[in-house]
C-alpha atoms as a PDB file:
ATOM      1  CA  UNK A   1      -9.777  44.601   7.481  1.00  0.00           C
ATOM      2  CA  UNK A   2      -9.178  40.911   7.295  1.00  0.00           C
ATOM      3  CA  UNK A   3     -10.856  38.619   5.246  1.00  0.00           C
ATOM      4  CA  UNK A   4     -11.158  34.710   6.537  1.00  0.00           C
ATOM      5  CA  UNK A   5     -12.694  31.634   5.523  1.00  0.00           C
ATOM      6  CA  UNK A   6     -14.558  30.424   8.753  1.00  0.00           C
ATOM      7  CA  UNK A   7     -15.265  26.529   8.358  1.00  0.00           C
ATOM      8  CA  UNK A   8     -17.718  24.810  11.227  1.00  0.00           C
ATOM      9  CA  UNK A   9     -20.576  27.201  12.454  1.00  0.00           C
ATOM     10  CA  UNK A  10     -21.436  25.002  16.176  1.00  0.00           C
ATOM     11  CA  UNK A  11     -22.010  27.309  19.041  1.00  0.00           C
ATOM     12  CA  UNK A  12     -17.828  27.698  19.080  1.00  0.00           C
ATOM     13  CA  UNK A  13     -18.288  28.896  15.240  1.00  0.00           C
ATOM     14  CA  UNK A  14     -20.828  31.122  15.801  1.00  0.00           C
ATOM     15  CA  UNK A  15     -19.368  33.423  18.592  1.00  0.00           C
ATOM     16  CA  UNK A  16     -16.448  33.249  15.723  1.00  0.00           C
ATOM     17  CA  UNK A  17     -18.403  34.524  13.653  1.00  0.00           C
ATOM     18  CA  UNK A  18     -20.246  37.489  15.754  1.00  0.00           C
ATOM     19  CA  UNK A  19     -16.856  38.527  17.123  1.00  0.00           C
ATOM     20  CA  UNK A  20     -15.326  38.736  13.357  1.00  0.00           C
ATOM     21  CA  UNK A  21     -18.641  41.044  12.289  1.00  0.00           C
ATOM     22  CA  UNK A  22     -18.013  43.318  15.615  1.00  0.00           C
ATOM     23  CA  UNK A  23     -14.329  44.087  14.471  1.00  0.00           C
ATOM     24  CA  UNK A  24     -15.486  44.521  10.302  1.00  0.00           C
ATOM     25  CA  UNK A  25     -13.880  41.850   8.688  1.00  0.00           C
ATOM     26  CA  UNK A  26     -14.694  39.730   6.057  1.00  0.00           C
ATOM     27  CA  UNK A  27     -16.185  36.469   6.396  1.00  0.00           C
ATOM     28  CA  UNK A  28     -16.868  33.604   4.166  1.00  0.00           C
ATOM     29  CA  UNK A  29     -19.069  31.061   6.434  1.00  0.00           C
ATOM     30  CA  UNK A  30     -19.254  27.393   5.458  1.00  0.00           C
ATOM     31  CA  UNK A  31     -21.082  24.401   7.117  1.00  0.00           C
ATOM     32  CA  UNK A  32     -22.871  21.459   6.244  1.00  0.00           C
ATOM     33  CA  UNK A  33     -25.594  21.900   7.909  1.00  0.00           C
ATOM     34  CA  UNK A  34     -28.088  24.441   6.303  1.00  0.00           C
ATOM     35  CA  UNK A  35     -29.949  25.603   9.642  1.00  0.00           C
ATOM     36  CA  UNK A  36     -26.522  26.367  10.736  1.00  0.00           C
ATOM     37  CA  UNK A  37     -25.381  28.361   7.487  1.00  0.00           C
ATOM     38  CA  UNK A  38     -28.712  30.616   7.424  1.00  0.00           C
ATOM     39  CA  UNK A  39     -28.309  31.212  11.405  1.00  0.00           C
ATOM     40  CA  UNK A  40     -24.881  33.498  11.125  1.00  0.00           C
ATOM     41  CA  UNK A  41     -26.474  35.530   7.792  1.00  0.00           C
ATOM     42  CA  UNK A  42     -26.683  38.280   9.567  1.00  0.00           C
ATOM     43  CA  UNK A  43     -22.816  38.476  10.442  1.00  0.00           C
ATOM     44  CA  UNK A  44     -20.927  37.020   7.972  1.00  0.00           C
ATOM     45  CA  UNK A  45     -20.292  38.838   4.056  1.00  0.00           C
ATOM     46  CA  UNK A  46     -21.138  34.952   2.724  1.00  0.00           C
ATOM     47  CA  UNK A  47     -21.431  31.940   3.267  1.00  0.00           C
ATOM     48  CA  UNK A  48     -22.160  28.349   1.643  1.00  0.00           C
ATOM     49  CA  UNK A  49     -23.607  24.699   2.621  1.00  0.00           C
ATOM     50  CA  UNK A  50     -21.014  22.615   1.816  1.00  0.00           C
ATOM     51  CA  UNK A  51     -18.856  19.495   2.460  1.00  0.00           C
ATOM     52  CA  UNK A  52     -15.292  20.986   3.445  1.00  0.00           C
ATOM     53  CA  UNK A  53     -13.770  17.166   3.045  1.00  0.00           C
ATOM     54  CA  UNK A  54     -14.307  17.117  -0.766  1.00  0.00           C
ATOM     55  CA  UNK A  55     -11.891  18.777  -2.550  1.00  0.00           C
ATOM     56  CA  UNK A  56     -13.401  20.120  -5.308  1.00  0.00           C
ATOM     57  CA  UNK A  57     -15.798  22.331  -2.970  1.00  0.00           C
ATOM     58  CA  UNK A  58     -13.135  23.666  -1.196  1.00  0.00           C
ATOM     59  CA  UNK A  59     -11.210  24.393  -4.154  1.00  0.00           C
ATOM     60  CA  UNK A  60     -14.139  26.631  -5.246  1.00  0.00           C
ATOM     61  CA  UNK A  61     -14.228  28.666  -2.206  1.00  0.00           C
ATOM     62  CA  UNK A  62     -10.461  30.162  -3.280  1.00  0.00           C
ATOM     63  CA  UNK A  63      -8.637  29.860  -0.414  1.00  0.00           C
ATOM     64  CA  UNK A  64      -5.672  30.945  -1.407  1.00  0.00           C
ATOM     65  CA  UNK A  65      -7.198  34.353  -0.790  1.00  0.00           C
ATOM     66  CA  UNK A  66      -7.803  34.617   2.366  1.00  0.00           C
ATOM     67  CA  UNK A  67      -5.666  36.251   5.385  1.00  0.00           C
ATOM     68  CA  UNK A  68      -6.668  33.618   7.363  1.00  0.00           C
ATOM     69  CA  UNK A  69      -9.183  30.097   7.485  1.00  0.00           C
ATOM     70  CA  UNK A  70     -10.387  28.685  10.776  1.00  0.00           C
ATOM     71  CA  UNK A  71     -11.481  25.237  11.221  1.00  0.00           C
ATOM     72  CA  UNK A  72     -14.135  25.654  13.900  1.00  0.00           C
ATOM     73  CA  UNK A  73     -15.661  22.441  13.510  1.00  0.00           C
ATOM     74  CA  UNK A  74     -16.315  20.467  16.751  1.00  0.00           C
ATOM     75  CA  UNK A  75     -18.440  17.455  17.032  1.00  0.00           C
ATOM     76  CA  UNK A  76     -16.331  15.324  13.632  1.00  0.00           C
ATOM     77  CA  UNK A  77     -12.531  15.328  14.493  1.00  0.00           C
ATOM     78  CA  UNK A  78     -11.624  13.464  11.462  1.00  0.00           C
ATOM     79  CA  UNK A  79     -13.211  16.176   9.333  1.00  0.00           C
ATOM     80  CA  UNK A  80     -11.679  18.499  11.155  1.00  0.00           C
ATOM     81  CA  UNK A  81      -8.240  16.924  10.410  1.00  0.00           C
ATOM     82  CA  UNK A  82      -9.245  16.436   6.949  1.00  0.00           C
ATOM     83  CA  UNK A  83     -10.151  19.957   6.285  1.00  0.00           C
ATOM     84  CA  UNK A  84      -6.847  21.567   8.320  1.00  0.00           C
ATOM     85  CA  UNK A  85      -5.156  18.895   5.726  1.00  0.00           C
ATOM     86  CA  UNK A  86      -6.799  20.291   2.423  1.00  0.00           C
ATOM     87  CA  UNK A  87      -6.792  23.829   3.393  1.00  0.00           C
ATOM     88  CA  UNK A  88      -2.777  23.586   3.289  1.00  0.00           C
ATOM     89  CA  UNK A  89      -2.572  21.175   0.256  1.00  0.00           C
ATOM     90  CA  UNK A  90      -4.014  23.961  -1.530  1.00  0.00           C
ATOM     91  CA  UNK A  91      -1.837  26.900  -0.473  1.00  0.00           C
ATOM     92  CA  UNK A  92      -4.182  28.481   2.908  1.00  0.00           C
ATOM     93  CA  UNK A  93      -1.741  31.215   3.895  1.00  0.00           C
ATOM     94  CA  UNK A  94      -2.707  31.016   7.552  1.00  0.00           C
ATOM     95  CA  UNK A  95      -4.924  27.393   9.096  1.00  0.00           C
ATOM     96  CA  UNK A  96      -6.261  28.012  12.699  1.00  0.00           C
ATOM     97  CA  UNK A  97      -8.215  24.986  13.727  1.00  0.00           C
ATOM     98  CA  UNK A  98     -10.130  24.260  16.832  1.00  0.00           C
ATOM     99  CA  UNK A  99      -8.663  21.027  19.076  1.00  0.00           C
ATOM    100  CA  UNK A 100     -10.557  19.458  21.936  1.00  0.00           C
ATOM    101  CA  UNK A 101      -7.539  17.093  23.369  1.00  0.00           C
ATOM    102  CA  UNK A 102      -3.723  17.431  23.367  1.00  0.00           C
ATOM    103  CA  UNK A 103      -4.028  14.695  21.192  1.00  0.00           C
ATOM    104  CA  UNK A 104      -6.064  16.145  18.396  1.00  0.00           C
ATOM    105  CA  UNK A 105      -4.470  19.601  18.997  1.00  0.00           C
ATOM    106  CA  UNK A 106      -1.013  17.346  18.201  1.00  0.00           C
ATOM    107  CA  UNK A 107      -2.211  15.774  15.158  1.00  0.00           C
ATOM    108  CA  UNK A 108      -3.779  19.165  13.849  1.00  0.00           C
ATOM    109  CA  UNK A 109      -0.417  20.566  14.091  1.00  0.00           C
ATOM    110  CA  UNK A 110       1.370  17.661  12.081  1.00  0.00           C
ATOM    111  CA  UNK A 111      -0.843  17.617   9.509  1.00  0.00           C
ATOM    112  CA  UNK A 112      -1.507  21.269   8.159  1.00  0.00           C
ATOM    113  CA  UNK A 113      -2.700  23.442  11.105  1.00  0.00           C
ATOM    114  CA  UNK A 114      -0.434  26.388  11.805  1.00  0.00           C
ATOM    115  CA  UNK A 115      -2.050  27.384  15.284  1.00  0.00           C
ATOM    116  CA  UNK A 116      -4.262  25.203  17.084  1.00  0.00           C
ATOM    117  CA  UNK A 117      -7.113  26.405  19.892  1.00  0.00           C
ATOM    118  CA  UNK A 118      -7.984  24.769  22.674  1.00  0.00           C
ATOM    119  CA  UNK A 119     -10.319  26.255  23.983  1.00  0.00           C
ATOM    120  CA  UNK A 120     -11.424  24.083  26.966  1.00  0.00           C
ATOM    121  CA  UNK A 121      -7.399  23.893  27.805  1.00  0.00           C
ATOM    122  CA  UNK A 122      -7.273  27.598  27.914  1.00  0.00           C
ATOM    123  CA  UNK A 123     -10.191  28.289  29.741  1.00  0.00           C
ATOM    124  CA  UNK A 124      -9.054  26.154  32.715  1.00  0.00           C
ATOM    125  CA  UNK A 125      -5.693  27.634  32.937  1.00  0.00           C
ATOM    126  CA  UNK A 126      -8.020  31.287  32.963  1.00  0.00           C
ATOM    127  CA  UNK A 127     -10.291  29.669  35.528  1.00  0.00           C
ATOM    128  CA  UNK A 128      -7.397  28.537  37.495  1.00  0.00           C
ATOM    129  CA  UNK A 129      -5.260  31.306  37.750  1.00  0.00           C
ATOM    130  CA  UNK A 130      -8.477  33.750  38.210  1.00  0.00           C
ATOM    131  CA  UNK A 131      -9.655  31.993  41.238  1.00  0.00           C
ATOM    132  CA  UNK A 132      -6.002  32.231  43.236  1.00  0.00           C
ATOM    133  CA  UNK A 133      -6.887  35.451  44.108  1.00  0.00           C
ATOM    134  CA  UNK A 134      -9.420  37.823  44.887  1.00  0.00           C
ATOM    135  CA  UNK A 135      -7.274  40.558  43.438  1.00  0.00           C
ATOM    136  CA  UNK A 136      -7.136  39.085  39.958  1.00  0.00           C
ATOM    137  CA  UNK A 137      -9.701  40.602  37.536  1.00  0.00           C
ATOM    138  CA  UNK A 138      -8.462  39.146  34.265  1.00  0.00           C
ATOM    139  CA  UNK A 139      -5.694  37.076  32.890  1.00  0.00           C
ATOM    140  CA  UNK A 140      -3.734  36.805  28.813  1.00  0.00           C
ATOM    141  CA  UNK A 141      -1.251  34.461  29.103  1.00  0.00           C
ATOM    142  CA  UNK A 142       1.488  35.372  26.604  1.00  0.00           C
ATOM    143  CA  UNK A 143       3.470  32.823  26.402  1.00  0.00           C
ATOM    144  CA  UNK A 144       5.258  30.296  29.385  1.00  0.00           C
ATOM    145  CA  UNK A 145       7.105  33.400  30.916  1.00  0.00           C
ATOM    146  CA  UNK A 146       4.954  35.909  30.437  1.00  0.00           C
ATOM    147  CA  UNK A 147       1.496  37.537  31.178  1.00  0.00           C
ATOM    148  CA  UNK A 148      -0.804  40.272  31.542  1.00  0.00           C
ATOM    149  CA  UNK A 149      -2.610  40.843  34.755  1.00  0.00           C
ATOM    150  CA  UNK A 150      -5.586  42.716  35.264  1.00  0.00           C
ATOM    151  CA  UNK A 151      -5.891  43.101  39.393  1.00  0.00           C
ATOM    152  CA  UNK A 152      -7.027  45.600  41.744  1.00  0.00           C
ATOM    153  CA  UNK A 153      -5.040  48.095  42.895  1.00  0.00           C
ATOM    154  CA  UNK A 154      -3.352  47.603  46.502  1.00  0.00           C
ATOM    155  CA  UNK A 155      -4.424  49.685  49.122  1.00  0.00           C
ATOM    156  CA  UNK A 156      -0.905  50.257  50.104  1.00  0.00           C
ATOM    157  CA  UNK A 157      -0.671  51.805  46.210  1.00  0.00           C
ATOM    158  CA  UNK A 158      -3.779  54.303  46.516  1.00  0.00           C
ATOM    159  CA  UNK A 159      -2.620  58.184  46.629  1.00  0.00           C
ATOM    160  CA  UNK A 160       1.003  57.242  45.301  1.00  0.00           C
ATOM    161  CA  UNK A 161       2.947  57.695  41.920  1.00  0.00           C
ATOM    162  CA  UNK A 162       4.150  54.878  39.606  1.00  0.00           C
ATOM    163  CA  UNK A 163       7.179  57.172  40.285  1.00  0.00           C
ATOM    164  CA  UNK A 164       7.057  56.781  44.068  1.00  0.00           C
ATOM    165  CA  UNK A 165       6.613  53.471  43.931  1.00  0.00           C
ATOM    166  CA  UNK A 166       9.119  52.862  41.701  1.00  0.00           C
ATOM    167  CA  UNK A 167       7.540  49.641  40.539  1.00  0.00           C
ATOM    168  CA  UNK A 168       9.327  48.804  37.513  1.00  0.00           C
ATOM    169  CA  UNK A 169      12.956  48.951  39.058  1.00  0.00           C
ATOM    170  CA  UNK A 170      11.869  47.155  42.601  1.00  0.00           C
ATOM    171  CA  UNK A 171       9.696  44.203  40.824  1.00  0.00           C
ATOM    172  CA  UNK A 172      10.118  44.466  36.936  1.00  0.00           C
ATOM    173  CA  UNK A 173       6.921  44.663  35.647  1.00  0.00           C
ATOM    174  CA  UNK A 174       5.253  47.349  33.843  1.00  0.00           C
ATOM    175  CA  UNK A 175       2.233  48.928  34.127  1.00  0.00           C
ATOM    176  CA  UNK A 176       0.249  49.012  30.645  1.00  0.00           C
ATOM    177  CA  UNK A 177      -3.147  50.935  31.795  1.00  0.00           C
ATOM    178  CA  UNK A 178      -5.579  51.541  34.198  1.00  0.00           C
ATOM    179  CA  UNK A 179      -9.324  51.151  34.567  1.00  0.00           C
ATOM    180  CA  UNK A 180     -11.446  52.561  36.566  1.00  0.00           C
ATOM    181  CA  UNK A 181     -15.688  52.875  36.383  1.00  0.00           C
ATOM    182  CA  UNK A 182     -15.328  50.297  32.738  1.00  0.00           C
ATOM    183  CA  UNK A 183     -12.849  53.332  31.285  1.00  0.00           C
ATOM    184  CA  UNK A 184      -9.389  51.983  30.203  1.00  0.00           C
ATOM    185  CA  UNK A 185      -6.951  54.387  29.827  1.00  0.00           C
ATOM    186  CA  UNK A 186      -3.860  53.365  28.494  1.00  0.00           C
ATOM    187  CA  UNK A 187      -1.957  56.989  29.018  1.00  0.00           C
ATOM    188  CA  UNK A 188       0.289  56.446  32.118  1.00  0.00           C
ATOM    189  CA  UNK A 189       3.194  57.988  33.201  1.00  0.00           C
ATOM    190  CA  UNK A 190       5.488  58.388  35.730  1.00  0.00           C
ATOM    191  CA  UNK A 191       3.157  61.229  37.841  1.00  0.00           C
ATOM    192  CA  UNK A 192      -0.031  58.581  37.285  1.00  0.00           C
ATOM    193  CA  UNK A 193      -1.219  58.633  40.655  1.00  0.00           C
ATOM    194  CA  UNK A 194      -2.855  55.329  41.770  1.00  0.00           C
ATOM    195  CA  UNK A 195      -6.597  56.178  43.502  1.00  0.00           C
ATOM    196  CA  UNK A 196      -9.505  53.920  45.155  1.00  0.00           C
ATOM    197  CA  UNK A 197     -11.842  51.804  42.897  1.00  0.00           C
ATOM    198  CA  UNK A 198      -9.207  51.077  40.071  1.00  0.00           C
ATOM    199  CA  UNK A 199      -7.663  47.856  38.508  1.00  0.00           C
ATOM    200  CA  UNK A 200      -4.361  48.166  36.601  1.00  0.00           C
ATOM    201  CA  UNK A 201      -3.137  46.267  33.312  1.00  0.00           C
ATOM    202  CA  UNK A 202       0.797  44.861  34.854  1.00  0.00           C
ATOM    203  CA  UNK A 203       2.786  42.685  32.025  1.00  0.00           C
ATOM    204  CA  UNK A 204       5.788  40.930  33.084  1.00  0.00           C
ATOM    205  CA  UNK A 205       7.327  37.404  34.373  1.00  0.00           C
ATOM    206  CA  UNK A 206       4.598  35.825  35.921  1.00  0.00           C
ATOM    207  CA  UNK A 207       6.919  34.922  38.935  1.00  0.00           C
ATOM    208  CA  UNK A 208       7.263  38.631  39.545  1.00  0.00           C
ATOM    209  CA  UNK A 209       3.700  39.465  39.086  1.00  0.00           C
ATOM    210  CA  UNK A 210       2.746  36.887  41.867  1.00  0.00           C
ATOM    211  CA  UNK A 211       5.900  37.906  44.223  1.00  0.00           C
ATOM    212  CA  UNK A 212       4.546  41.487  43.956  1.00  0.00           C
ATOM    213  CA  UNK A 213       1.097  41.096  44.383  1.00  0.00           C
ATOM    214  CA  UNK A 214       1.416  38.269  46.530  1.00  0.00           C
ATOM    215  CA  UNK A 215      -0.672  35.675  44.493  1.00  0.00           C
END
């Protein structure tokens, strides 16, 4: 269990927030706007109306100890750079804040933010690389190399072994799971034998995930 200081509760904040609560972890909510505050009640452990610009209401929130804060807010850039500032003036062990240009997500970084989301950058890459192919289900880029894939299974594959098809010597990827009817199951091995109506999880270069699956 985590426990994170979740500043800005917009639309983005709120599905913050709601994911956080699904996976039990501790969450001090804070926004200006009191409609705001009293709408994520029911998923947050606490939360205040507050100004996160003015230092000595940010000071009071402690956050020092948290694992992690989040700068969510959306529609006030400069208080979103002011607040990624403070948080790190004050000893924040981890600042995540929320960018909505290369430009801001640049100046976040430079001036206190340790990670920066963009979250209409990354959805278009997602969008992008989903619609290339019928095949792809899903798509976590890792990092500029590599990626996990979720795609259907090749009919070429069906009735076969990872074993037979000797997949990670011939292409160098490796298969991480496979799903079939919403199950994910994560136990493969070498005698896994690939049937109809399935997706697999494949991690590698995402060169050799295209050249095999011909994306």
């Amino acid at each position: 269990m985590k426990s994170v200081l979740l500043i800005g509760l917009g639309r983005f904040g709120r599905h913050i927030a709601t994911k956080l609560n699904q996976l039990n972890h501790q969450v001090m909510a804070v926004d200006s706007d009191e409609e705001r505050v009293n709408a994520v009640l029911p998923y947050v452990t606490n939360a205040q109306i507050g100004d996160s610009t003015n230092w000595e209401f940010l000071d009071s929130l402690g956050v020092r100890n948290y694992d992690a804060c989040i700068v969510a807010i959306g529609d006030d850039f400069q208080n979103s750079l002011e607040t990624a500032s403070l948080l790190k003036e004050m000893g924040a062990r981890k600042v995540i804040a929320r960018a909505s240009t290369g430009v801001q997500e640049k100046f976040l970084l430079r001036n206190g933010a340790d990670e920066v989301i963009y979250p209409e950058k990354q959805l278009a890459a997602w969008i992008a690389v989903r619609c290339t192919s019928d095949h792809i289900l899903d798509y976590i880029e890792l990092d500029k190399e590599y990626s996990i894939f979720e795609l259907s299974v090749p009919g070429e594959w069906r009735g076969k072994t990872i074993l037979q098809l000797d997949i990670r010597k011939k292409y160098g990827i490796n298969i991480l799971g496979i799903r079939k009817n919403g199950n994910l199951n994560m136990n493969v091995t070498p005698e896994t034998v690939f049937e109809d109506q399935e997706s697999i999880l494949v991690l590698g270069q995402q060169k050799k995930i295209q050249k095999c699956f011909h994306i």
